[in-house]
Protein backbone atom coordinates (compact mmCIF):
# COMPACT_ATOMS: atom_id res chain seq x y z
CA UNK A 1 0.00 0.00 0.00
CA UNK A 2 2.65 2.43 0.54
CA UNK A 3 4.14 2.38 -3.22
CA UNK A 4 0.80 2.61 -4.13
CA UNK A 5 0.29 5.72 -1.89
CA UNK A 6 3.44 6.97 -3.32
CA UNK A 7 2.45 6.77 -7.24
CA UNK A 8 -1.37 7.73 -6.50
CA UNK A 9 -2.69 11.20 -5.09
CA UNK A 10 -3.41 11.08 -1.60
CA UNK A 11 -6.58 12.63 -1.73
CA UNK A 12 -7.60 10.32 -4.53
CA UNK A 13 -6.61 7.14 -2.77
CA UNK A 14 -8.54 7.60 0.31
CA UNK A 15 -11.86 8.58 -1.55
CA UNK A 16 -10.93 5.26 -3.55
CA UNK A 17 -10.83 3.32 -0.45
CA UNK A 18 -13.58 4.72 1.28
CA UNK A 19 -15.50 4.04 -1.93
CA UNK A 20 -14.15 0.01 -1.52
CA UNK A 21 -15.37 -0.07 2.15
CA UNK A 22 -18.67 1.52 1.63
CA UNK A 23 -19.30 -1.26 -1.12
CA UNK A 24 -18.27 -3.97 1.07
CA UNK A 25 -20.70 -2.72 4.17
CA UNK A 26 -23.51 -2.13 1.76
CA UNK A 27 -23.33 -5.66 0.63
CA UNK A 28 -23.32 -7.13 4.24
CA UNK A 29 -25.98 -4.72 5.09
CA UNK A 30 -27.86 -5.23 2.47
CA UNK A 31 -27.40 -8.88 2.43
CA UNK A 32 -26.41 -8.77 -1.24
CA UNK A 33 -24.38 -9.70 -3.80
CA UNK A 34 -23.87 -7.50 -6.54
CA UNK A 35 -21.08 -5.89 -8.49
CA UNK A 36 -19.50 -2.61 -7.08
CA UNK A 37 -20.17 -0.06 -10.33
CA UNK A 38 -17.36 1.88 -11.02
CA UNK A 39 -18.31 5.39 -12.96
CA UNK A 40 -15.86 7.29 -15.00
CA UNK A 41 -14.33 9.62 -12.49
CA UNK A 42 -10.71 9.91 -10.87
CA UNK A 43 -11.11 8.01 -7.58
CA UNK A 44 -12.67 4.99 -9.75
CA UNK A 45 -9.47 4.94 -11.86
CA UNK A 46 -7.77 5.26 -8.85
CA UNK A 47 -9.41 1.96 -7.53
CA UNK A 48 -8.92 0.50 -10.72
CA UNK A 49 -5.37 1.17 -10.41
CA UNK A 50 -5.06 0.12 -6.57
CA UNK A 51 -6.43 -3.09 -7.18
CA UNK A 52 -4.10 -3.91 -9.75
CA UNK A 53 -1.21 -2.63 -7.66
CA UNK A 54 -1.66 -4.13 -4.71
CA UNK A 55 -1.66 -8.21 -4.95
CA UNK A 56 -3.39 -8.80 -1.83
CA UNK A 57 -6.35 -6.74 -3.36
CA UNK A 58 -5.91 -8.41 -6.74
CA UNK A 59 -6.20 -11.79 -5.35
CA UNK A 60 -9.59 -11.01 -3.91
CA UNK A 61 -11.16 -8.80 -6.21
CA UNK A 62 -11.68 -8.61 -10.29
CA UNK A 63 -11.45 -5.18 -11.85
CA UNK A 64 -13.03 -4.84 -15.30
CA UNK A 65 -13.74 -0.86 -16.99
CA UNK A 66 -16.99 -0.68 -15.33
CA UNK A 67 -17.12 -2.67 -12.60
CA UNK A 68 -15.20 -4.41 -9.67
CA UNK A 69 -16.40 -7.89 -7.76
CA UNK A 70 -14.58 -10.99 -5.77
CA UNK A 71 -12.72 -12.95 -7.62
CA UNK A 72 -14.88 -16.15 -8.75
CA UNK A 73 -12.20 -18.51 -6.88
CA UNK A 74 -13.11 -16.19 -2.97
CA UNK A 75 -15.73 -18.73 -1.54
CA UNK A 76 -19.32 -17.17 -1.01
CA UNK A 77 -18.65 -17.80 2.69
CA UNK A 78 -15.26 -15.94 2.43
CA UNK A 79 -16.87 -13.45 0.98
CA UNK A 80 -19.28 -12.81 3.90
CA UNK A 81 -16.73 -12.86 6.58
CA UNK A 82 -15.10 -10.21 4.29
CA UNK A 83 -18.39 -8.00 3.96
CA UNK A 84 -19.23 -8.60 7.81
CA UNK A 85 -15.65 -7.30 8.89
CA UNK A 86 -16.03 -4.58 7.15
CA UNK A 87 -19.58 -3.65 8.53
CA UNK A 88 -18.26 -4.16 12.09
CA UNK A 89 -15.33 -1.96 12.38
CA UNK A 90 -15.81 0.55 9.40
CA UNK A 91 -17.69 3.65 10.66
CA UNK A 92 -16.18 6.55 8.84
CA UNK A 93 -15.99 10.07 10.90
CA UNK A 94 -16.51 13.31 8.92
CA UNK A 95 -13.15 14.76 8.39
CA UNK A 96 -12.82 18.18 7.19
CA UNK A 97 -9.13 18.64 6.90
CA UNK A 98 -6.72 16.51 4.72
């Protein structure tokens, strides 16, 4: 993560991260499995970029143009302990300076 920090824009890579997590505790919220939709915009190429960097992020999760989802070989249960993680301990706080 920290080459990655050091080749992407700070600012950038958090919003990109933040976008990951929110996917992951809407899914286990949600109960759901769907694709995380990735619009044209700089923090998606950023994720797009992360996720390609980063093994341990491209061994769970598929990146394609428009969209990003577990890789078919993560177990659904894997999956869930991922999602429910995530849901338990990520509870963003408003932060107004970078």
């Amino acid at each position: 993560m920290a080459d990655a920090e050091k080749t992407l824009d700070r600012r950038s890579l958090r919003i990109a991260c933040d976008e990951l997590l929110f996917w992951l505790k809407r899914q286990a919220r949600l109960k759901i499995q769907r694709p995380f939709l990735l619009p044209t915009c700089e923090w998606a190429d950023t994720l797009r970029r992360l996720v390609t960097a980063v093994p341990e992020l491209a061994e769970v999760f598929a990146v394609e143009p428009e969209q990003m989802t577990f890789r078919a070989e993560i177990p659904l249960q894997e999956r869930l302990e991922i999602e429910e993680f995530v849901h338990a301990r990520f509870n963003p706080r408003l932060r107004t300076k970078e």
